[in-house]
N, C-alpha and C. Protein backbone atom coordinates (compact mmCIF):
# COMPACT_ATOMS: atom_id res chain seq x y z
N UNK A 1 168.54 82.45 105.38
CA UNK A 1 167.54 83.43 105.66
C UNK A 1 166.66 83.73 104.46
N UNK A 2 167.12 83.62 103.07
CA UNK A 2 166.01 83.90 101.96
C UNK A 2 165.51 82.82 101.90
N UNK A 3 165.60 82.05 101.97
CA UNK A 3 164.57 80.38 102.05
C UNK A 3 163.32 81.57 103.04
N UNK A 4 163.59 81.68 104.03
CA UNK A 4 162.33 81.42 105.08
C UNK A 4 161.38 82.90 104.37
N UNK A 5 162.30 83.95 104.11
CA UNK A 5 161.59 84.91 102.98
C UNK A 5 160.66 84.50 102.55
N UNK A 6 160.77 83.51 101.07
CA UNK A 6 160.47 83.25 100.10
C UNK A 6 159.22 81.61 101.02
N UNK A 7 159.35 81.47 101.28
CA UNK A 7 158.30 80.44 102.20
C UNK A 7 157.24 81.48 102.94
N UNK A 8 157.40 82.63 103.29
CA UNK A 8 156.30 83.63 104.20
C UNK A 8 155.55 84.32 103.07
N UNK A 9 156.30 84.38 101.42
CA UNK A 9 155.24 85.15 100.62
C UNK A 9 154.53 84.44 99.92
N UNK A 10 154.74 83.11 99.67
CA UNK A 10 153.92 81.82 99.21
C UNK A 10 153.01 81.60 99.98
N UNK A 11 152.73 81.72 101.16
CA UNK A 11 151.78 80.88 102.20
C UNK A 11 150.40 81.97 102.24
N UNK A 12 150.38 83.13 101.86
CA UNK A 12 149.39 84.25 102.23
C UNK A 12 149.13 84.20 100.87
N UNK A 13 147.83 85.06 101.08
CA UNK A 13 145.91 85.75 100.06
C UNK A 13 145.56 84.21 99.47
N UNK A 14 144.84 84.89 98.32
CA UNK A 14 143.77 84.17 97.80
C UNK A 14 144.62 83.96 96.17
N UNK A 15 144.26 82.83 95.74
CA UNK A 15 144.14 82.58 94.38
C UNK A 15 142.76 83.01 93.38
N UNK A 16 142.91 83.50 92.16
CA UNK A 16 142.02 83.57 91.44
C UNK A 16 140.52 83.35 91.50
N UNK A 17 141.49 81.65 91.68
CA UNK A 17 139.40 81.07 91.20
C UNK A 17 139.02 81.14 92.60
N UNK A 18 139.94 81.31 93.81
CA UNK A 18 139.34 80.91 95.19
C UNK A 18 138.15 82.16 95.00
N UNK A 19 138.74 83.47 94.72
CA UNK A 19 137.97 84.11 94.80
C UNK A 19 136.65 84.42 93.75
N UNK A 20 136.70 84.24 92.56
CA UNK A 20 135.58 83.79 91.71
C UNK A 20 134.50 82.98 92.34
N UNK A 21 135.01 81.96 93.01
CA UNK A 21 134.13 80.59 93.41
C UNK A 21 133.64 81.81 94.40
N UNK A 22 134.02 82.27 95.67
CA UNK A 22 133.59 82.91 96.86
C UNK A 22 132.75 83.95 96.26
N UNK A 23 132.79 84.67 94.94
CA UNK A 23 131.85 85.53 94.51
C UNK A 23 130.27 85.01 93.60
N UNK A 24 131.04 84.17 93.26
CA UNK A 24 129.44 83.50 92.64
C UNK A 24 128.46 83.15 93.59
N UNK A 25 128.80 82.26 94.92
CA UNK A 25 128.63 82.21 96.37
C UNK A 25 127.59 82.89 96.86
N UNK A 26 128.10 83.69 96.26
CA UNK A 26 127.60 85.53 97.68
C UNK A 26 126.01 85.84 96.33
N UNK A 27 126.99 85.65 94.92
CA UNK A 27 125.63 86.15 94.21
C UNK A 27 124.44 85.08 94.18
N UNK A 28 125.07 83.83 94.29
CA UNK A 28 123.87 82.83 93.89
C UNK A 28 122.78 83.08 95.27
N UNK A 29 123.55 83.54 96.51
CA UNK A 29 122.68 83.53 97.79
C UNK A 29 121.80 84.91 97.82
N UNK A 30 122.38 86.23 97.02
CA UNK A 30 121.70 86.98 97.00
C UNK A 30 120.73 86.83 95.88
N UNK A 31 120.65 86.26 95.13
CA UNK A 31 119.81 85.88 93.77
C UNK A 31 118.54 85.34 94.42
N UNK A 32 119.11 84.44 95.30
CA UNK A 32 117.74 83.29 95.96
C UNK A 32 117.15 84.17 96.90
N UNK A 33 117.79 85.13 97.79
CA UNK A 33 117.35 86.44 99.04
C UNK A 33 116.34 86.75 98.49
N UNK A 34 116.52 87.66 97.01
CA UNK A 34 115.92 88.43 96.45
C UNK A 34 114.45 87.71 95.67
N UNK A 35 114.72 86.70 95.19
CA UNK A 35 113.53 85.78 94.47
C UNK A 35 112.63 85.59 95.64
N UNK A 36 112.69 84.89 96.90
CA UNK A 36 112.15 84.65 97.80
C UNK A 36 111.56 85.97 98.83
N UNK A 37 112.02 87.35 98.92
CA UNK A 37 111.41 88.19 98.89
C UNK A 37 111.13 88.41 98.10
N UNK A 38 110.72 88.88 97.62
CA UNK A 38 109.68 89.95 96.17
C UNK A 38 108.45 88.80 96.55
N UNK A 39 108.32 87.36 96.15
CA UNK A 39 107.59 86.07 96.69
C UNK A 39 106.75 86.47 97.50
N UNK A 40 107.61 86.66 98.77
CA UNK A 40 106.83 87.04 100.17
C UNK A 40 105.91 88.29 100.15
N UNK A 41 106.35 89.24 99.78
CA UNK A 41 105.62 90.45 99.40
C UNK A 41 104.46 90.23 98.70
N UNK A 42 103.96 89.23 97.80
CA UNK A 42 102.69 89.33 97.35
C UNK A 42 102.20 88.86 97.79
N UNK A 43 102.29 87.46 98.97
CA UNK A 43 100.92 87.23 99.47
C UNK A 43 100.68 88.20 101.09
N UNK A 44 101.73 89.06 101.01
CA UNK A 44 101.23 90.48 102.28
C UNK A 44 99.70 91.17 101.86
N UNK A 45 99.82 91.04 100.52
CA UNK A 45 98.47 92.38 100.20
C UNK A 45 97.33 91.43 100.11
N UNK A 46 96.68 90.03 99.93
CA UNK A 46 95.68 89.58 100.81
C UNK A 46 95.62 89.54 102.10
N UNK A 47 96.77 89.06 102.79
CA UNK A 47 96.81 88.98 104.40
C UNK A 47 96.31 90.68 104.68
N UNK A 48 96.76 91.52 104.39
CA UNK A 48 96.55 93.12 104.46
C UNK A 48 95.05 93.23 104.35
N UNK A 49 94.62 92.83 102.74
CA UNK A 49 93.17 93.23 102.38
C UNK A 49 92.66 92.32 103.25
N UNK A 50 92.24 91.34 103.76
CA UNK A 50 91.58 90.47 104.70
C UNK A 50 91.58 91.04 106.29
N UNK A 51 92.49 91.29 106.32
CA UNK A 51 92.70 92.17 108.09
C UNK A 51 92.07 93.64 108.26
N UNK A 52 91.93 94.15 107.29
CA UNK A 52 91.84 95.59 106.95
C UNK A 52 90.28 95.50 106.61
N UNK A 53 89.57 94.51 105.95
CA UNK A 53 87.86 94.68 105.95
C UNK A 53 87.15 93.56 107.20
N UNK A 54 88.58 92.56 107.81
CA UNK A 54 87.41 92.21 109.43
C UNK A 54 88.02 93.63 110.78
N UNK A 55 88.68 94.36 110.13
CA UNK A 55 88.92 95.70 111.29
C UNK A 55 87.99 96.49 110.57
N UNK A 56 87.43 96.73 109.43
CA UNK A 56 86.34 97.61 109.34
C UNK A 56 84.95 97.57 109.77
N UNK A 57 84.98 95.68 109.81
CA UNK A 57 83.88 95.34 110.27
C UNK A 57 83.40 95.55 111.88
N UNK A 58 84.53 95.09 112.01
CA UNK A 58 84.85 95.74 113.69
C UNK A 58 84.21 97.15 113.90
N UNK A 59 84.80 98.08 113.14
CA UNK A 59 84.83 99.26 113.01
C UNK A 59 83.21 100.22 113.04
N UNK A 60 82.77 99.03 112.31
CA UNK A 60 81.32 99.46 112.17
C UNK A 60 80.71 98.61 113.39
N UNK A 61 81.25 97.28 114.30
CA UNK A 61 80.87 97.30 115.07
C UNK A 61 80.65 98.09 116.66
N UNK A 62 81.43 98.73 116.27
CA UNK A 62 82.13 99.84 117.12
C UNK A 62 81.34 101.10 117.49
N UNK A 63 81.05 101.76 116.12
CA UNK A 63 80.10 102.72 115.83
C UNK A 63 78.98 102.40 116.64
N UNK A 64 78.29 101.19 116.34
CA UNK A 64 77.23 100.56 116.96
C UNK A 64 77.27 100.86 118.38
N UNK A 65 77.89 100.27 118.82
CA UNK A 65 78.31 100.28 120.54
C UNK A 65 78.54 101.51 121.57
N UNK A 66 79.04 102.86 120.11
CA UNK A 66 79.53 104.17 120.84
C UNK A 66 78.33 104.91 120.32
N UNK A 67 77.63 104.52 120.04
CA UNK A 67 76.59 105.45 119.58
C UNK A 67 76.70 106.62 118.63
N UNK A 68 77.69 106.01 117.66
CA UNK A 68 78.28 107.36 116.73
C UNK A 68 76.80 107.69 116.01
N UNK A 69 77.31 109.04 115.97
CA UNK A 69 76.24 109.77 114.81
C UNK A 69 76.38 109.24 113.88
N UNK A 70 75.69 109.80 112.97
CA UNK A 70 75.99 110.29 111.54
C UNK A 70 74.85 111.51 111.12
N UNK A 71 75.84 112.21 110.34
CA UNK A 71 75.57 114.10 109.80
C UNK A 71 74.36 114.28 111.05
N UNK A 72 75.35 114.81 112.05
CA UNK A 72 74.77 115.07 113.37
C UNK A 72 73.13 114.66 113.94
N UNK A 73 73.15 113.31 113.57
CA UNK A 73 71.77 112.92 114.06
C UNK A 73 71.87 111.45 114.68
N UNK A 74 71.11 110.70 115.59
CA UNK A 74 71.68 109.26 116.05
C UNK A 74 71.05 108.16 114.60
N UNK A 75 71.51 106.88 115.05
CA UNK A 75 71.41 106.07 114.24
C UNK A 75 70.56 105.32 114.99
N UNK A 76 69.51 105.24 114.94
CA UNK A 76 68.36 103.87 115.61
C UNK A 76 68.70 102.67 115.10
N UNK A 77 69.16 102.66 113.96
CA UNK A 77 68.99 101.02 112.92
C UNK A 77 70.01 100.78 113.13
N UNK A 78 71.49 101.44 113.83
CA UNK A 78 72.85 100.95 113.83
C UNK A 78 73.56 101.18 112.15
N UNK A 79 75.05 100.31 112.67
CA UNK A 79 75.99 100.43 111.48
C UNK A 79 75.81 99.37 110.91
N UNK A 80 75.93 99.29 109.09
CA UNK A 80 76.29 98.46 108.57
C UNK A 80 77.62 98.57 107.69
N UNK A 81 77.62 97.14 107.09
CA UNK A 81 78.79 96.90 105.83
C UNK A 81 77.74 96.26 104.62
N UNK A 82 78.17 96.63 103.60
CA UNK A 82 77.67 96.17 101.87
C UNK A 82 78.22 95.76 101.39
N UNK A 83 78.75 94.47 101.28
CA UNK A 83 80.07 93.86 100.60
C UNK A 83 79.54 93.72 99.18
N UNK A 84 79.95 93.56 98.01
CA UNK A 84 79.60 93.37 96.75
C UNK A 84 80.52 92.90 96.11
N UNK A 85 80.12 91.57 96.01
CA UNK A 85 81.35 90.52 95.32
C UNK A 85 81.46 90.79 94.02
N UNK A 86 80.89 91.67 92.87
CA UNK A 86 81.19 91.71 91.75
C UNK A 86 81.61 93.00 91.02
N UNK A 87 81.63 93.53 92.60
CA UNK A 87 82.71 95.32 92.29
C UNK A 87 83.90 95.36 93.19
N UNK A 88 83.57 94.08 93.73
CA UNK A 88 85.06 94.20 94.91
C UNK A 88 85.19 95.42 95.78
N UNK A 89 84.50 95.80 96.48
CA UNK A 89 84.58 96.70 97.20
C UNK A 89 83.36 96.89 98.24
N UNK A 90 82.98 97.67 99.20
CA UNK A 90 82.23 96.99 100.19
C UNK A 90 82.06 98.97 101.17
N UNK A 91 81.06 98.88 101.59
CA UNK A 91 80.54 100.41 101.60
C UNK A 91 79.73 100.05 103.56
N UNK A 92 80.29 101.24 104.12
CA UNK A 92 80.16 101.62 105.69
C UNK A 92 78.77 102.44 105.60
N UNK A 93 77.91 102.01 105.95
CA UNK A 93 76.84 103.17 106.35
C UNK A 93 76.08 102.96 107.26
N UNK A 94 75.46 104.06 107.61
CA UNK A 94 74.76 103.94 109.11
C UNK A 94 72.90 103.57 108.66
N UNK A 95 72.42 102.68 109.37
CA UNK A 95 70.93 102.90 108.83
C UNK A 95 69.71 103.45 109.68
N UNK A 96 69.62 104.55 108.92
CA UNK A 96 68.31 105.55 109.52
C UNK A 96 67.25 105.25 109.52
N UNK A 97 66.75 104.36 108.65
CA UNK A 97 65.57 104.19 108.81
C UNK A 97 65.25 102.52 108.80
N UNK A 98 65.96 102.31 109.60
CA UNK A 98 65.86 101.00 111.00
C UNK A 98 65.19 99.88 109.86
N UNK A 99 65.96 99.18 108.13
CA UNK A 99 65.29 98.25 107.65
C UNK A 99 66.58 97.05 107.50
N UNK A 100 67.79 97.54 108.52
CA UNK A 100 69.00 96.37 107.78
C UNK A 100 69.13 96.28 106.79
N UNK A 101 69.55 97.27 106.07
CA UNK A 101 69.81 97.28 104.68
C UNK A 101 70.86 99.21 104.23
N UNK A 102 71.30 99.11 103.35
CA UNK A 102 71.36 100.35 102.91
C UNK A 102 70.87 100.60 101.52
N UNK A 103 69.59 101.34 102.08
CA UNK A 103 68.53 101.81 101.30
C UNK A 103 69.16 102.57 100.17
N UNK A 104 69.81 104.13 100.75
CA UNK A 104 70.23 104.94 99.37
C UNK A 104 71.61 105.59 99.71
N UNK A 105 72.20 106.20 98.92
CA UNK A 105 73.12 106.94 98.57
C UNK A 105 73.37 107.65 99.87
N UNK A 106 72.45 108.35 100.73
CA UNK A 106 72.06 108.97 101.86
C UNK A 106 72.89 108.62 102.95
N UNK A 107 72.61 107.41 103.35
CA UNK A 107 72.84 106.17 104.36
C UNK A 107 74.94 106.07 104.28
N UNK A 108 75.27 106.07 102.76
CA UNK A 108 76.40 105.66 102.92
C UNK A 108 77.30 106.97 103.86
N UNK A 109 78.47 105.94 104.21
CA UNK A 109 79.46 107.01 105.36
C UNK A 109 81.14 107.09 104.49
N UNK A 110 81.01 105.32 103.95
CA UNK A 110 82.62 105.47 103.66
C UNK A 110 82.63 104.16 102.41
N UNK A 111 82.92 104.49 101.42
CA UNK A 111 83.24 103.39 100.17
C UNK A 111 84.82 102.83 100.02
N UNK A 112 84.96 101.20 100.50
CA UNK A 112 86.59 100.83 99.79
C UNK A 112 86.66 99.72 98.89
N UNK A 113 87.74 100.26 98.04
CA UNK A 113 87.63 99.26 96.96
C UNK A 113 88.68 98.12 97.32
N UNK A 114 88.95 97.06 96.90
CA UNK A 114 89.86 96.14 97.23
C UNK A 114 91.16 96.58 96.18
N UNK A 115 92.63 96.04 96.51
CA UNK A 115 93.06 96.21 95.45
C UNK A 115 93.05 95.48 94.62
N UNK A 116 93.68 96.36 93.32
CA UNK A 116 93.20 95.14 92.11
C UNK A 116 93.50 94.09 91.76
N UNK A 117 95.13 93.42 92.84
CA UNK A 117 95.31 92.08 92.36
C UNK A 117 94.05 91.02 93.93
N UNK A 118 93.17 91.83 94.12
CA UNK A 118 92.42 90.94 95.32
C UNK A 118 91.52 91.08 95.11
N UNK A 119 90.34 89.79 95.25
CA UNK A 119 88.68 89.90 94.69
C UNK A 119 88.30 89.01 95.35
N UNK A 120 86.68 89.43 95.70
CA UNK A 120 86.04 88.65 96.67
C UNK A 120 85.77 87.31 95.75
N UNK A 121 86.03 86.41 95.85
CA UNK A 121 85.87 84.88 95.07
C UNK A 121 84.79 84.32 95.56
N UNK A 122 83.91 84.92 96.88
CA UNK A 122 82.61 83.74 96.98
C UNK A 122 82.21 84.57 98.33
N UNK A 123 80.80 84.31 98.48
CA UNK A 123 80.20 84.38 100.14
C UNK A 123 79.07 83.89 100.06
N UNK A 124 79.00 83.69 100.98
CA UNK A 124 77.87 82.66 101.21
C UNK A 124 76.80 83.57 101.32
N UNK A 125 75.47 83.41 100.34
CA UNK A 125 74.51 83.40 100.55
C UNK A 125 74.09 84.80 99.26
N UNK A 126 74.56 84.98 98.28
CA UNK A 126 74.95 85.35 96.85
C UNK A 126 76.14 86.34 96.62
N UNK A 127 75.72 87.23 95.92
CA UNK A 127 77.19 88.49 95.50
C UNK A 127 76.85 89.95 96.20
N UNK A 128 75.87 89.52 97.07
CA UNK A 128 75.94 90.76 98.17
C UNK A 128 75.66 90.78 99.27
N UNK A 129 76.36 90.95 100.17
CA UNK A 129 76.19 90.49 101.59
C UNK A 129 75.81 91.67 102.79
N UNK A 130 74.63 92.13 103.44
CA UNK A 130 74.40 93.14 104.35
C UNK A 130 74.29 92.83 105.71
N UNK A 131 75.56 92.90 106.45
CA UNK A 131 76.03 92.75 108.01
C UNK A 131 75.66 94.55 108.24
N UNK A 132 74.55 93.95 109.68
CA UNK A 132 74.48 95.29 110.09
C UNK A 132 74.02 94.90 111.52
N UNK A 133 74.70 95.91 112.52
CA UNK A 133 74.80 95.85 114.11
C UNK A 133 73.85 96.95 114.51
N UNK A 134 73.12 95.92 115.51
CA UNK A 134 72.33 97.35 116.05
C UNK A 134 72.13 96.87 117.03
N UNK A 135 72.00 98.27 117.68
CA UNK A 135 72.08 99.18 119.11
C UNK A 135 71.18 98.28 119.96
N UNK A 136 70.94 98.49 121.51
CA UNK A 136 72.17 98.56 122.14
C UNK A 136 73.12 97.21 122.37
N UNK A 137 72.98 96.22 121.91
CA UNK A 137 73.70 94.76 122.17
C UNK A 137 75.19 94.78 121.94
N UNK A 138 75.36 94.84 120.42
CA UNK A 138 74.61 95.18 119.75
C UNK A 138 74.05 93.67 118.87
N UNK A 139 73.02 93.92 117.93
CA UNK A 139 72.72 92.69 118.01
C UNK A 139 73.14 92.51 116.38
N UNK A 140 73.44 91.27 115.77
CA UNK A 140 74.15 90.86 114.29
C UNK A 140 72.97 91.06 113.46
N UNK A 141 72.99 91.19 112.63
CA UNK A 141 71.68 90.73 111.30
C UNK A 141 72.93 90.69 110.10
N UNK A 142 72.78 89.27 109.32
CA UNK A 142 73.41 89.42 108.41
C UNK A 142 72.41 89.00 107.22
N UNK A 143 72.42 90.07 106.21
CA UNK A 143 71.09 89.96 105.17
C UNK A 143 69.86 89.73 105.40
N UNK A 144 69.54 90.53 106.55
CA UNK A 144 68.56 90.75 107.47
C UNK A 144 68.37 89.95 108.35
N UNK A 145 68.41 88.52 108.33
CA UNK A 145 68.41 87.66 109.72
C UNK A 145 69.09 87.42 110.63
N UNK A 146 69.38 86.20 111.39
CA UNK A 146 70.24 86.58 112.68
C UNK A 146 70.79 85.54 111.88
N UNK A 147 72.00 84.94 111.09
CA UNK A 147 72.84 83.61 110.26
C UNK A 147 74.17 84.23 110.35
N UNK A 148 74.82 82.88 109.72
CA UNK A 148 76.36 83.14 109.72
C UNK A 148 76.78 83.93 108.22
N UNK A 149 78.30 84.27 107.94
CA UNK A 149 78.61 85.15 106.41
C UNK A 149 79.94 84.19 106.25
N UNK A 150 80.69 83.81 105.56
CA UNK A 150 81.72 83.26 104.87
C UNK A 150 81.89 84.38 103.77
N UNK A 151 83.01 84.88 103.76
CA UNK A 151 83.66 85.93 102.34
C UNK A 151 84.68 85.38 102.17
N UNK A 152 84.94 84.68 100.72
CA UNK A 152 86.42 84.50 100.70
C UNK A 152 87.24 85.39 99.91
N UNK A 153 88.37 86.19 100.15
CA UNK A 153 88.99 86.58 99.21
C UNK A 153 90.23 85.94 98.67
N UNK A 154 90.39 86.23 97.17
CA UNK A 154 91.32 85.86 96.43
C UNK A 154 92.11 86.40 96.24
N UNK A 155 93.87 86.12 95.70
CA UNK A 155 94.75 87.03 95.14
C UNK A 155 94.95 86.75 93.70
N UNK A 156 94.64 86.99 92.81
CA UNK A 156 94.94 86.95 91.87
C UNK A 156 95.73 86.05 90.89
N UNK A 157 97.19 87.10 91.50
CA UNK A 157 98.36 86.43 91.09
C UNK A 157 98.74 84.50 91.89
N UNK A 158 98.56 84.77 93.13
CA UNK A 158 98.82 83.42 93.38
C UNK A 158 97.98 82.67 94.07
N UNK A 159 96.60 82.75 93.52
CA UNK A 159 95.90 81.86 93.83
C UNK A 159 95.39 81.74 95.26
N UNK A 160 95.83 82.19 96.62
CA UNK A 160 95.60 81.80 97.96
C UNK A 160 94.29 82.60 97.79
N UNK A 161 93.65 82.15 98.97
CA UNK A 161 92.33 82.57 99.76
C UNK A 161 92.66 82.51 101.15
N UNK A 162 91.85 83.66 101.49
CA UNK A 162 91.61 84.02 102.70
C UNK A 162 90.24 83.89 103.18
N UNK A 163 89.31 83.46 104.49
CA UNK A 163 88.06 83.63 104.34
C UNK A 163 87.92 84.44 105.36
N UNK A 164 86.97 85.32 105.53
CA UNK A 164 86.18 86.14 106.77
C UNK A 164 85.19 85.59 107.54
N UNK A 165 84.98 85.14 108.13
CA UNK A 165 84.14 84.19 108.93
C UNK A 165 83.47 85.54 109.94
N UNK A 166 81.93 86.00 109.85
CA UNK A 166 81.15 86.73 110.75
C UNK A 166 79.76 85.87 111.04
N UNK A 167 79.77 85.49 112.42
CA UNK A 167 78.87 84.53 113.19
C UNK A 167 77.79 85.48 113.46
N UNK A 168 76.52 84.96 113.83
CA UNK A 168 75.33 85.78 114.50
C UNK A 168 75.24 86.03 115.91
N UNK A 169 76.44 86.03 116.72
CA UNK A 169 77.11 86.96 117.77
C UNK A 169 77.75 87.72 117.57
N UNK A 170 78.28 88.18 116.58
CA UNK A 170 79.54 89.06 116.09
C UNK A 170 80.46 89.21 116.12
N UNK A 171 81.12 87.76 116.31
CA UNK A 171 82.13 87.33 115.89
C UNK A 171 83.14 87.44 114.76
N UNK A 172 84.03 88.13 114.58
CA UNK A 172 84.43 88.42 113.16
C UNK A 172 85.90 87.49 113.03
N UNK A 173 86.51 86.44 112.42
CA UNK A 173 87.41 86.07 112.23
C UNK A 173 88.05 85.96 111.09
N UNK A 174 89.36 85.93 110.90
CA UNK A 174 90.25 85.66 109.36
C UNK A 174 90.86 84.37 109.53
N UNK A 175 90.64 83.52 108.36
CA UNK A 175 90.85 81.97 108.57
C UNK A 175 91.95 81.97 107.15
């Protein structure tokens, strides 16, 4: 009967290194978890900044369509956007006095800046671009004519681009 004892406390747990080896395991997989998120997380804030100025664009297409005021008076000239590739940031205003453009300080409704690891890297047609919708169509003008806009933005840190693609139907896409 002590034979079979001594055979039942040999056969059970873990040895030492079994368990060393099983812990390095667990850390080397959480090491790689963690490297590969944090990763993922930076290219969220272009995908973010890119989605977030073709929904503004929207946004101002929108205005257009509902006939929003602005400081309780209508807008004949419709909504625009002011993108400015060399301040990174891009300005909502309504235009009153019907020239596709935003004339002054007056006109503006809403200023956003990009964040700072994201910058407009190019658009077609120089470093300032004026998309503006007007009533009732509504109809596109981009830098006063009826043409297409390409914006690309950059991230900084890792290099990707995003582009904004707005057609002279008003079409707004993220490529």
């Amino acid at each position: 009967m002590e034979e079979n004892k001594f055979k039942i406390m040999n056969q059970g747990g873990f040895t030492l290194v079994e368990m060393l080896v099983s812990i390095f395991i667990i850390a080397l997989m959480s090491g790689v978890f963690l490297v590969n998120y944090r990763a993922g997380g930076k290219g969220t804030e272009l995908k973010n900044t890119a989605q977030k100025m073709a929904s503004d664009i929207r946004l101002v297409q929108n205005y257009c369509l509902g006939a929003k005021d602005f400081n309780n008076a209508a807008t004949p000239g419709g909504w625009g956007v002011v993108i400015e590739q060399n301040n990174n940031r891009y300005h909502i205003f309504a235009d009153q006095n019907q020239n596709k453009t935003r004339q002054s300080a007056a006109e503006s409704f809403m200023t956003i800046n990009l964040p700072a690891d994201v910058e407009i890297s190019a658009m077609t047609g120089g470093n300032t671009a004026t998309i503006v919708f007007v009533p009732p169509d509504p109809a596109t003008y981009i830098n006063g004519t009826s043409q297409e806009i390409a914006i690309t933005l950059r991230d900084k840190n890792t290099l990707k681009t995003l582009v904004i693609r707005v057609n002279k139907v008003g079409l707004i896409e993220v490529e």
